[in-house]
Protein backbone atom coordinates (compact mmCIF):
# COMPACT_ATOMS: atom_id res chain seq x y z
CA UNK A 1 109.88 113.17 136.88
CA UNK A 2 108.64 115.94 139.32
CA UNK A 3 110.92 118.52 137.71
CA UNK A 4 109.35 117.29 134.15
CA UNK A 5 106.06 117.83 135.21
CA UNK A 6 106.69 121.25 136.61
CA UNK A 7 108.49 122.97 133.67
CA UNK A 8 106.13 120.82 131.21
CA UNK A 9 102.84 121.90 133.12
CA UNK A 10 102.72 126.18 132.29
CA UNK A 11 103.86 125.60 128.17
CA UNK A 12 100.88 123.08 128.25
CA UNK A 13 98.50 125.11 129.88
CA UNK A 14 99.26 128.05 127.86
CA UNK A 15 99.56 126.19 124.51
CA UNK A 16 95.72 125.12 125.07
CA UNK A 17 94.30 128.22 126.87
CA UNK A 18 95.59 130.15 123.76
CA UNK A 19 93.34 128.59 121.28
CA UNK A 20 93.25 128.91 117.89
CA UNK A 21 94.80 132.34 117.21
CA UNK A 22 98.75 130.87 118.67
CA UNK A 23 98.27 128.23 115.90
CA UNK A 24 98.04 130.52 112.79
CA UNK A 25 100.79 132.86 114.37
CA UNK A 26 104.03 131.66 112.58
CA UNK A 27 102.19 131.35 109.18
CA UNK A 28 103.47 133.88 106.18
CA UNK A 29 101.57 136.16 103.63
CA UNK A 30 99.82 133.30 101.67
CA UNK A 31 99.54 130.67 103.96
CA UNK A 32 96.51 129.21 104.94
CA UNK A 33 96.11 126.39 107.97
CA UNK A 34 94.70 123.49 106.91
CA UNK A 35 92.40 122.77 109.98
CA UNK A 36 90.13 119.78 109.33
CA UNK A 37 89.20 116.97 107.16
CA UNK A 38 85.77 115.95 107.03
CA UNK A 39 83.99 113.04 104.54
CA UNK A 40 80.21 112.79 103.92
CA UNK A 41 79.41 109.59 102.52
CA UNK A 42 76.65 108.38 100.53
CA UNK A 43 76.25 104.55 100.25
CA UNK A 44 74.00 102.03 99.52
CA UNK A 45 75.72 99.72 101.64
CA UNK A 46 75.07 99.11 105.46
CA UNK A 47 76.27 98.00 108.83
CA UNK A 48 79.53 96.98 109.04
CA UNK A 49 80.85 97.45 104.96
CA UNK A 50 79.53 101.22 105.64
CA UNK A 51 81.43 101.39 108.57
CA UNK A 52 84.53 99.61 106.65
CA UNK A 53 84.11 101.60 104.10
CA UNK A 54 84.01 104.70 105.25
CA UNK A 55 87.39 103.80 107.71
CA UNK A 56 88.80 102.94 104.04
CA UNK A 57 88.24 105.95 103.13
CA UNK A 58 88.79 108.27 105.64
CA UNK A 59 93.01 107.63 105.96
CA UNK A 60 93.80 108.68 102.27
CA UNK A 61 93.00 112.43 101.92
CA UNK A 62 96.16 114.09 102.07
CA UNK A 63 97.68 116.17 104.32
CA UNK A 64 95.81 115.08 107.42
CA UNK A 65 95.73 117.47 109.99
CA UNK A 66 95.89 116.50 114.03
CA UNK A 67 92.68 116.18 115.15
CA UNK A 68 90.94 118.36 117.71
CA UNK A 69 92.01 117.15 120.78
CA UNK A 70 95.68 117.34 119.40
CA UNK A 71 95.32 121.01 117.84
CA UNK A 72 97.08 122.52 121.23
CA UNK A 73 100.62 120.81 119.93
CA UNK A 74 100.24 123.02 117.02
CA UNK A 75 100.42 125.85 119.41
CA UNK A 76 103.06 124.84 121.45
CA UNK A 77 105.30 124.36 118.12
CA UNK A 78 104.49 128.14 117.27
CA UNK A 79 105.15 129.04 121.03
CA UNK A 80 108.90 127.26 120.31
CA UNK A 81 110.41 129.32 117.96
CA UNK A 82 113.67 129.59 118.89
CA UNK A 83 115.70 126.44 118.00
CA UNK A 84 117.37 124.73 120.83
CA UNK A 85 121.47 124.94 121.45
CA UNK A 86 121.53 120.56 121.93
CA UNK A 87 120.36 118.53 120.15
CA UNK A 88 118.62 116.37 123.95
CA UNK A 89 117.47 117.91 126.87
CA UNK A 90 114.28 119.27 127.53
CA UNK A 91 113.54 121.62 124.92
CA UNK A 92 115.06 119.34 122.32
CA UNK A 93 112.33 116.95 123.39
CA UNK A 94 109.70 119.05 123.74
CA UNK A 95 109.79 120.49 120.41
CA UNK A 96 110.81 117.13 118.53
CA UNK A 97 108.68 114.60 120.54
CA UNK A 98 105.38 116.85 121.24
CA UNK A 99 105.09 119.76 119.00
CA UNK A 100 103.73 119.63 116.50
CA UNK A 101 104.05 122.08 113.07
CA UNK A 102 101.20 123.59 111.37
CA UNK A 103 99.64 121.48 108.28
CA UNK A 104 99.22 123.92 105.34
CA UNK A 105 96.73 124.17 102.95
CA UNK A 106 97.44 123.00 99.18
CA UNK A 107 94.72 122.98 96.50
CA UNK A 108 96.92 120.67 94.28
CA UNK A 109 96.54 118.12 97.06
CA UNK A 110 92.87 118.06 98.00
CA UNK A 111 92.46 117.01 94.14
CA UNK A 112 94.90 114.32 94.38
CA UNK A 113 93.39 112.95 97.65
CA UNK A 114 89.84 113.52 95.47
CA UNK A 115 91.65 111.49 93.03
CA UNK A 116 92.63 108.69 95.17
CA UNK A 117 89.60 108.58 96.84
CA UNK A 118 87.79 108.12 93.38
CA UNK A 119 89.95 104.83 92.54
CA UNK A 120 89.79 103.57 95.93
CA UNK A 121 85.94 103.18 95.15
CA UNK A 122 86.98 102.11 91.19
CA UNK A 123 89.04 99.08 92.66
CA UNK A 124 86.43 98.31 95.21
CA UNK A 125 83.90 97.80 92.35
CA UNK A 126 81.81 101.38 92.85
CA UNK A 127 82.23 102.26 89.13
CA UNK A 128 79.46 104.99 89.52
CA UNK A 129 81.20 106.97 92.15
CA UNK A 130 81.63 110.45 92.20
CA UNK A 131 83.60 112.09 94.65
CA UNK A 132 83.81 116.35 95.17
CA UNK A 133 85.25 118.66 97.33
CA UNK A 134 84.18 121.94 99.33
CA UNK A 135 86.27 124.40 101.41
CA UNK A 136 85.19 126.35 103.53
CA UNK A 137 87.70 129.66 104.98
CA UNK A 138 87.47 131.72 108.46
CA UNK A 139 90.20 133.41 109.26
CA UNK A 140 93.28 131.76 107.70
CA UNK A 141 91.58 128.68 108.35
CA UNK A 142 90.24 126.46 106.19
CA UNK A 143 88.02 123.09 106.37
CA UNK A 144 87.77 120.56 103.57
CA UNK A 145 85.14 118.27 102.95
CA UNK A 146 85.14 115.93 100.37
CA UNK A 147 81.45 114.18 99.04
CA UNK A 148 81.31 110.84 98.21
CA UNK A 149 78.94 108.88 96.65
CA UNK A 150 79.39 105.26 95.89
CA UNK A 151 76.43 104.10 93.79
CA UNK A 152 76.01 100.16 93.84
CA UNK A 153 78.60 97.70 93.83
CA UNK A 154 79.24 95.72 91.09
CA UNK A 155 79.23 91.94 91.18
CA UNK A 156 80.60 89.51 89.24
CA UNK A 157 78.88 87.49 86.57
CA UNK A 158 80.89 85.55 85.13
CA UNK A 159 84.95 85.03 84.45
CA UNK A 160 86.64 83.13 81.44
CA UNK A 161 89.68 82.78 80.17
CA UNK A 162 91.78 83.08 76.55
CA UNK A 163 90.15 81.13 73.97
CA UNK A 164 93.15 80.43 71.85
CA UNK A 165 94.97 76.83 71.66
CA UNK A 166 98.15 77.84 73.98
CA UNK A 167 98.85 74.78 76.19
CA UNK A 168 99.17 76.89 78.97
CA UNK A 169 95.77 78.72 78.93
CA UNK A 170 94.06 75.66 78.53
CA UNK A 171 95.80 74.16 81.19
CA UNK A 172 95.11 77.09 83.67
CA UNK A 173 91.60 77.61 82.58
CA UNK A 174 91.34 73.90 84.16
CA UNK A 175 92.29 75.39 87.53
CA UNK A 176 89.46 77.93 87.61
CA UNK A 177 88.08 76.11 90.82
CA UNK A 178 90.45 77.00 92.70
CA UNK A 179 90.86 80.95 91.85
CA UNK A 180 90.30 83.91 93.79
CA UNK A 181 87.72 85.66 91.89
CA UNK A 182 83.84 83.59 91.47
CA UNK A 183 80.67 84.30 90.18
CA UNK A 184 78.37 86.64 92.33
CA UNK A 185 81.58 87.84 94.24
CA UNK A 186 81.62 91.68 95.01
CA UNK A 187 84.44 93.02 92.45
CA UNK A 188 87.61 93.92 94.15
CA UNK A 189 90.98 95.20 92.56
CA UNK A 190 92.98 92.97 95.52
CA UNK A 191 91.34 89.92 94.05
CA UNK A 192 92.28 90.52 91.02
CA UNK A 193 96.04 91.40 92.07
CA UNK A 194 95.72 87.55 93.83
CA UNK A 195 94.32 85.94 91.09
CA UNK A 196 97.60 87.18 89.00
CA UNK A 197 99.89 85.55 91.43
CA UNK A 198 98.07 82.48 91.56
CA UNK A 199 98.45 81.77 88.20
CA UNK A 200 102.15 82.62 88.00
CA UNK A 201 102.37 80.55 90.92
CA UNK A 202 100.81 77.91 88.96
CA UNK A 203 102.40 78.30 85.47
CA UNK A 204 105.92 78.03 87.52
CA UNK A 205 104.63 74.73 88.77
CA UNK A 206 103.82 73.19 85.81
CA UNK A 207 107.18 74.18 84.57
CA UNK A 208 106.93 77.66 82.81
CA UNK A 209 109.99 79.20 84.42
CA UNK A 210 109.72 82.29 82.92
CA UNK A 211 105.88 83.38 83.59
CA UNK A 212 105.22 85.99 85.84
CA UNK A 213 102.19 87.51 87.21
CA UNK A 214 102.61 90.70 84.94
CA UNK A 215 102.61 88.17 82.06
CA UNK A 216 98.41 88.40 83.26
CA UNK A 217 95.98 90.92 82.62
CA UNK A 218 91.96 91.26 83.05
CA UNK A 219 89.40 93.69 80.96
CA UNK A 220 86.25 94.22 82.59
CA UNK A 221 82.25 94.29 80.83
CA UNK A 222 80.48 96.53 82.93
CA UNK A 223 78.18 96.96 79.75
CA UNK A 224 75.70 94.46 81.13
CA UNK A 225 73.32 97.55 82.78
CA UNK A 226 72.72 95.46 85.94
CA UNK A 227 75.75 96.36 88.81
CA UNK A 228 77.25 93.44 86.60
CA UNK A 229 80.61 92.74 85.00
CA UNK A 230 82.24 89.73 83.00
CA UNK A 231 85.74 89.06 83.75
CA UNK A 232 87.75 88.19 81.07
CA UNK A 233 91.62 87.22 81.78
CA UNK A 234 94.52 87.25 78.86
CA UNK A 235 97.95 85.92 78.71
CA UNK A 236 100.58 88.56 76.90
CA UNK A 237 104.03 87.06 76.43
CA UNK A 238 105.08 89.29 73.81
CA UNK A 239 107.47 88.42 71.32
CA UNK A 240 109.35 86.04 73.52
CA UNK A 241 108.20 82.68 72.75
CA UNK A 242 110.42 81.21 75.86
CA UNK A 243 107.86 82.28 78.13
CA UNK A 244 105.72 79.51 77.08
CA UNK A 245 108.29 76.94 76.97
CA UNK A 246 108.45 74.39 80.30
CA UNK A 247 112.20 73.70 81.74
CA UNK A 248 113.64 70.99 82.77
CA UNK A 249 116.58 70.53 85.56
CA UNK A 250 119.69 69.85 84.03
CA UNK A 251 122.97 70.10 86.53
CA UNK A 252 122.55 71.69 90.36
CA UNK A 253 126.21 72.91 91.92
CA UNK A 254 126.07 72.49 95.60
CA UNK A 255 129.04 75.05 97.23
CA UNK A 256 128.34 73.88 100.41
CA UNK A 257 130.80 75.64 102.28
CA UNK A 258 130.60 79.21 100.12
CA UNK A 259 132.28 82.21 101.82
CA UNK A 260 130.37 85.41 101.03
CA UNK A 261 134.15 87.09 100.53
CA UNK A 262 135.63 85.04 98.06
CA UNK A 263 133.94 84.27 94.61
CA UNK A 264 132.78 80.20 94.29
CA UNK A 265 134.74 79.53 91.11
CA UNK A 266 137.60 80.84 92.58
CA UNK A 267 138.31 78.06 95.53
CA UNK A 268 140.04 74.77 94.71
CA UNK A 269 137.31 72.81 95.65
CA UNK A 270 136.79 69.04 96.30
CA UNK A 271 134.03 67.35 93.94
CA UNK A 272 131.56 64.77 94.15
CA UNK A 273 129.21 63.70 91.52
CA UNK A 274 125.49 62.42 92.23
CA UNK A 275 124.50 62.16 88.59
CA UNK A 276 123.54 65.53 87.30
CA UNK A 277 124.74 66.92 90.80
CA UNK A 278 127.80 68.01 92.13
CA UNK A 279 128.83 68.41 95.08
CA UNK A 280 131.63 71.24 95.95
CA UNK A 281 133.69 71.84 99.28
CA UNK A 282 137.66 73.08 99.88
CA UNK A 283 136.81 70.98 103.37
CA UNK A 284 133.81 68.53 104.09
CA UNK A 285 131.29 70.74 106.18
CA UNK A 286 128.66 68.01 105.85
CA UNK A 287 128.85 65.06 103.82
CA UNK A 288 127.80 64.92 100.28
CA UNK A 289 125.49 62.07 100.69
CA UNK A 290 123.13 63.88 103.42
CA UNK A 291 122.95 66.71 100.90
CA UNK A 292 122.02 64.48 98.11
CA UNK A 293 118.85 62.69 100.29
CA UNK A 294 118.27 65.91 100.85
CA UNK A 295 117.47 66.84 97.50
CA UNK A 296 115.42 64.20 96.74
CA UNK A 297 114.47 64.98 93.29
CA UNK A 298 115.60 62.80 90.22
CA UNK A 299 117.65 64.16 87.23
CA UNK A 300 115.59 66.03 84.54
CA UNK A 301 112.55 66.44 86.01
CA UNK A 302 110.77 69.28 85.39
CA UNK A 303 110.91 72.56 87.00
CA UNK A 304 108.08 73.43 89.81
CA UNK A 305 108.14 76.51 92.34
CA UNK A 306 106.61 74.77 94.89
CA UNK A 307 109.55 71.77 94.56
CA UNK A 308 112.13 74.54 94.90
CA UNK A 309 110.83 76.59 98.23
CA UNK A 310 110.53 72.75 99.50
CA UNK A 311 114.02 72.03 98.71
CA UNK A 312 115.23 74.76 99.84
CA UNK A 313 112.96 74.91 103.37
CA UNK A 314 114.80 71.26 104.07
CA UNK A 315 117.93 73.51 103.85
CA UNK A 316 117.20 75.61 106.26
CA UNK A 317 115.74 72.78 108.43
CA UNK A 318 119.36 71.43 108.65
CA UNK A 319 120.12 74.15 111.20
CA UNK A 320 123.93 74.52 109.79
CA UNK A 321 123.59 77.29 107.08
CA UNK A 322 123.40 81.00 107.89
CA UNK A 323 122.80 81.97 104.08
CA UNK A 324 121.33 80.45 101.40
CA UNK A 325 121.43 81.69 98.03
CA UNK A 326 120.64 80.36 94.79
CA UNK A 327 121.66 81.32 91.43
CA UNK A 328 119.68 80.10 87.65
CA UNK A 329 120.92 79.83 84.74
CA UNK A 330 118.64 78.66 81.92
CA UNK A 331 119.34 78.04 78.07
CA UNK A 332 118.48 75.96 75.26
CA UNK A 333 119.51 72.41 73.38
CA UNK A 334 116.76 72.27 70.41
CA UNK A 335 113.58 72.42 71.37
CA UNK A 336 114.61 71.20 74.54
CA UNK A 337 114.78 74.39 77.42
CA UNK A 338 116.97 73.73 80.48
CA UNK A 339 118.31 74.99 83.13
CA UNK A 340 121.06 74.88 85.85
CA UNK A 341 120.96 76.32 89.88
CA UNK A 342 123.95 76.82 91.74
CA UNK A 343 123.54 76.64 95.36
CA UNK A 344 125.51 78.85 97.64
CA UNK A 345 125.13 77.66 101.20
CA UNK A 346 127.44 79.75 103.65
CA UNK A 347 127.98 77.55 107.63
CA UNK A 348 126.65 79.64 110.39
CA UNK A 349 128.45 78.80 113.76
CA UNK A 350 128.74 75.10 114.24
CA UNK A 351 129.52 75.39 118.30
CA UNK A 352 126.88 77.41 120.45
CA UNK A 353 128.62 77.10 124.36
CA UNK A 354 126.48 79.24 127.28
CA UNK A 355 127.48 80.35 130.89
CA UNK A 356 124.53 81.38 133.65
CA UNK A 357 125.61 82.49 136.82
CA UNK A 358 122.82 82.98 139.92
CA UNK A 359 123.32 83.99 143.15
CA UNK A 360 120.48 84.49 145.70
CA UNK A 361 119.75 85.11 149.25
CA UNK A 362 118.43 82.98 151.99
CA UNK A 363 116.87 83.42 155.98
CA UNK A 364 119.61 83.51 158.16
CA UNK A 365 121.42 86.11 155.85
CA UNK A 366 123.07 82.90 153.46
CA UNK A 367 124.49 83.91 150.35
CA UNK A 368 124.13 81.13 147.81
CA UNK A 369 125.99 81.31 144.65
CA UNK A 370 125.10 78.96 141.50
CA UNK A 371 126.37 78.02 138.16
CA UNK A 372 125.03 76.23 134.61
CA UNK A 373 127.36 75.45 131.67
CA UNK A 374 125.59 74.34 128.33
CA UNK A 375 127.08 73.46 124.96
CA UNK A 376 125.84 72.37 121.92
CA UNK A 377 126.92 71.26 118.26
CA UNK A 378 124.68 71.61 115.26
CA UNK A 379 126.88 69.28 112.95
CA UNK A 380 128.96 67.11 115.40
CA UNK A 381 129.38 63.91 112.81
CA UNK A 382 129.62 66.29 109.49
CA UNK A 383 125.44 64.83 109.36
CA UNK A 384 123.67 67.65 110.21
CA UNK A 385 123.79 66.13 113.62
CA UNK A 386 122.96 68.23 116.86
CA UNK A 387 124.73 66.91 120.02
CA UNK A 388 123.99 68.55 123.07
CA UNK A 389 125.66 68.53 126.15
């Protein structure tokens, strides 16, 4: 650590007693060194959401240069032209670990990070921001600083949903108490992004397989000429009508000893038949009728998300699976809209056995030796049963 110290020491000093002049060296005809990033915001808001704010803010202009106390790594990158012979030692590390290369300049950039900037604010609410840019050049230096100005928030007024007759609407509209975005709320684009999911998440529990949270959009009033807005939320299925169709189970195929190398239909497998379930293993891994109380649910009842991540937590919970994977397949008798899961569950290690060995020393210069043997079984009567021992 010594010898580190001693050949890191002089490159250090040197890199920092140089300045500014060793960090521009190694630039070509055309290049300018971006040097610093500064912001200058202009907010009505106070405290702690300036503060926030302004932290937002001040991690998306792009490219960020090291700050000051850092600039000396530039240097010492310049200083280490020559590449090193290995790829470890020293040098190696010194240059890959430590220096740093210059950050250059790019007008195309500082108007994208103006850019982003300007719909950070937009999905924060600040619809009257305005965000601009100054450089400033010594040298083959330059310094950016980007303006902001926020204006006021907006709040919302109110939110409402479709006003057509779709059972689904009408059904979510119900749920409104419970949804991410309320009157006199500050407007925020995450909200809304939340308030997309949760009605998915809710369509798929009432049955609507198919809905997903793109299915959801939002248009926004800001017309209102107080730091307003209505919320208004839509449903757009497009031209297929089995979006808005509710499913219903029909047959589940329990593998439940699947091998990830051979294909399920493949295996000559043993079957037993709960009703619309079935029940598939080439050799009994568990037995059928624990996996049946574990499923709980009755024949054609209809589909729910949360039901499913249930079902399939209380396989995990049986402690003998190393994968899980379930496969869908929906389709359609009438008007009726089913569908069917197939259940892959792969065994993880059934026999866990572990072997400490201790020694220690005692006064009097005794050696003292020690052992511990430990096994265990996660499915010792094919019930999911851990013995341990």
């Amino acid at each position: 650590m010594n010898e580190l110290l001693r050949r890191l020491l002089p490159l250090l000093a040197t890199a920092v007693l140089a300045g500014g002049c060793s960090m521009t060296r190694q630039l070509k005809d055309g290049e300018l060194l971006h040097y610093e990033t500064q912001l200058e915001l202009n907010t009505p808001l106070e405290g702690k959401a300036a503060r926030r704010l302004e932290s937002e803010l001040s991690v998306i202009p792009r490219p960020e240069p090291l700050p000051k106390r850092q600039k000396w790594r530039v240097s010492l990158y310049n200083r280490l032209t020559r590449k090193p012979q290995k790829e470890k030692g020293f040098r190696h590390w010194l240059q890959t670990k430590v220096a740093r290369p210059p950050v250059l300049y790019q007008a195309d950039r500082i108007e994208r990070s103006r850019l982003a900037l300007l719909k950070r604010l937009y999905d924060e609410g600040f619809f009257h921001a305005e965000v601009a840019y100054d450089t400033l050049s010594r040298g083959r230096k330059v310094w950016v600083r980007y303006e902001i100005g926020t204006g006021q928030p907006y709040r919302l007024r109110k939110i409402e949903g479709p006003e057509d007759s779709l059972p689904l609407a009408q059904r979510l509209e119900v749920s409104q108490e419970n949804s991410f975005l309320q009157p006199g709320q500050a407007y925020s684009q995450s909200d809304l992004a939340a308030e997309r999911q949760r009605l998915a998440d809710l369509a798929n529990d009432l049955g609507y397989f198919k809905v997903r949270k793109n299915h959801f959009y939002f248009f926004v009033d800001t017309a209102l000429g107080s730091n307003e807005a209505d919320l208004y939320w839509r449903l757009n299925v497009g031209d297929d009508s089995t979006i808005l169709q509710t499913y219903y189970h029909r047959n589940d195929w329990i593998y439940a000893d699947h091998r990830l190398d051979r294909p399920a239909d493949a295996e000559s497998l043993d079957t037993v038949a709960f009703g619309p379930r079935y029940f598939l293993q080439s050799r009994q891994i568990v037995r059928p009728g624990l996996l049946n109380r574990v499923f709980r649910e009755e024949a054609q009842l209809r589909y729910s998300r949360q039901r499913q991540e249930a079902l399939l937590s209380r396989l995990q919970d049986l402690g003998i699976y190393r994968f899980i994977n379930l496969q869908v397949q929906t389709g359609q008798d009438g008007e009726d809209a089913w569908l069917d899961r197939r259940f892959l569950l792969t065994p993880g290690f059934m026999q866990d056995v572990l072997a400490e060995f201790q020694s220690h020393t005692r006064s009097g210069s005794y050696l003292g030796l020690g052992a511990s043997l430990t096994y265990a079984h996660k499915n010792a009567f094919r019930g999911a049963e851990r013995f341990d021992l």
